[in-house]
Protein backbone atom coordinates (compact mmCIF):
# COMPACT_ATOMS: atom_id res chain seq x y z
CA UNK A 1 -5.37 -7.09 5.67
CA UNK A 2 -6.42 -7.19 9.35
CA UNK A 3 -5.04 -5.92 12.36
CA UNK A 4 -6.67 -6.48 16.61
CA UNK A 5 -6.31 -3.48 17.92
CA UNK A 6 -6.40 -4.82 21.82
CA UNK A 7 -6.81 -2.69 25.30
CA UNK A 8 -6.80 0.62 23.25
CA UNK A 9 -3.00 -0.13 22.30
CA UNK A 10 -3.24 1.81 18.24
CA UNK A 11 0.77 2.04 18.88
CA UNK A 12 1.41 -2.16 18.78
CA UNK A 13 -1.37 -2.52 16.65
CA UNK A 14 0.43 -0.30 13.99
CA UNK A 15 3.56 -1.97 14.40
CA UNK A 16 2.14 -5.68 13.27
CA UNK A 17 0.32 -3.59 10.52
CA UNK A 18 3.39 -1.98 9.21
CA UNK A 19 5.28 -5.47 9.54
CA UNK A 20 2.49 -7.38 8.16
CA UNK A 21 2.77 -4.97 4.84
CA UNK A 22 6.96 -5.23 4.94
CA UNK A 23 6.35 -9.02 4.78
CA UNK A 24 3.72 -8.53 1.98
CA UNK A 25 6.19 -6.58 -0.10
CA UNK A 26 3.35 -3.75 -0.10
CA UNK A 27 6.00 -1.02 0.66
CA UNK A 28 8.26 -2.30 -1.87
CA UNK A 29 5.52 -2.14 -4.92
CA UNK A 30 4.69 1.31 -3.82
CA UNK A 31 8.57 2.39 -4.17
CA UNK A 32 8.25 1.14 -7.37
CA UNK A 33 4.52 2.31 -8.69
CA UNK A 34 5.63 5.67 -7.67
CA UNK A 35 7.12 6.62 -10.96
CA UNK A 36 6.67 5.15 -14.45
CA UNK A 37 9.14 2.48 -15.46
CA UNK A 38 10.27 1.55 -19.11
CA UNK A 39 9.46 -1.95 -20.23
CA UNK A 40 13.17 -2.46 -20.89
CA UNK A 41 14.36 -0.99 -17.36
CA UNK A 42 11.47 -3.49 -15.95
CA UNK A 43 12.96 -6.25 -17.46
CA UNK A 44 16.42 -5.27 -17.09
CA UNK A 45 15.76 -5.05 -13.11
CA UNK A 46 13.83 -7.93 -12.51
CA UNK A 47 16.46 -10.38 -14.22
CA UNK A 48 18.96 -8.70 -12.04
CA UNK A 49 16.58 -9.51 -9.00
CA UNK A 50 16.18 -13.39 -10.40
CA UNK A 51 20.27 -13.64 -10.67
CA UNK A 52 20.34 -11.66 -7.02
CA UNK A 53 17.82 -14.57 -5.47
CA UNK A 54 20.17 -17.52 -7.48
CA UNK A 55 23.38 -16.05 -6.12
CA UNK A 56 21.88 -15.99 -2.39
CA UNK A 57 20.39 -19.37 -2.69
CA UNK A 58 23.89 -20.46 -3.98
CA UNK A 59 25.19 -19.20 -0.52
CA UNK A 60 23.10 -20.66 1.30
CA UNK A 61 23.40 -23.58 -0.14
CA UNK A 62 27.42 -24.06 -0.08
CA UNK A 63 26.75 -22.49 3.31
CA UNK A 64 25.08 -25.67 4.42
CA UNK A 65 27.08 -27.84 3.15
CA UNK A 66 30.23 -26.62 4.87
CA UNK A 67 32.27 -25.47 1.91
């Protein structure tokens, strides 16, 4: 990952760094590499993610089409 640093300015370039790795999900899979995590809790939370993603896209969806 690559970030211009331009006219000396570390502060902005930081910012699009740290933005570029929230939009990466990089500070997300940290969270979760921090501590071990049980085969069974991985699955268990990743299904809940999955019905999470269905649920919003259902909003969205019936969002769109006015209902």
């Amino acid at each position: 990952m690559h970030v211009i640093v331009r006219d000396n300015n570390v502060d902005q370039a930081l910012r699009a760094l740290k933005k570029k790795m929230q939009r990466e999900g990089i500070f997300r899979e940290m969270k979760l590499r921090r501590n071990f995590e049980k085969p069974s809790e991985r699955k268990a939370r990743e299904q809940a993610e999955a019905v999470r993603r269905y649920r919003k896209l259902l909003r969205k969806r019936l969002e769109r089409e006015g209902f």
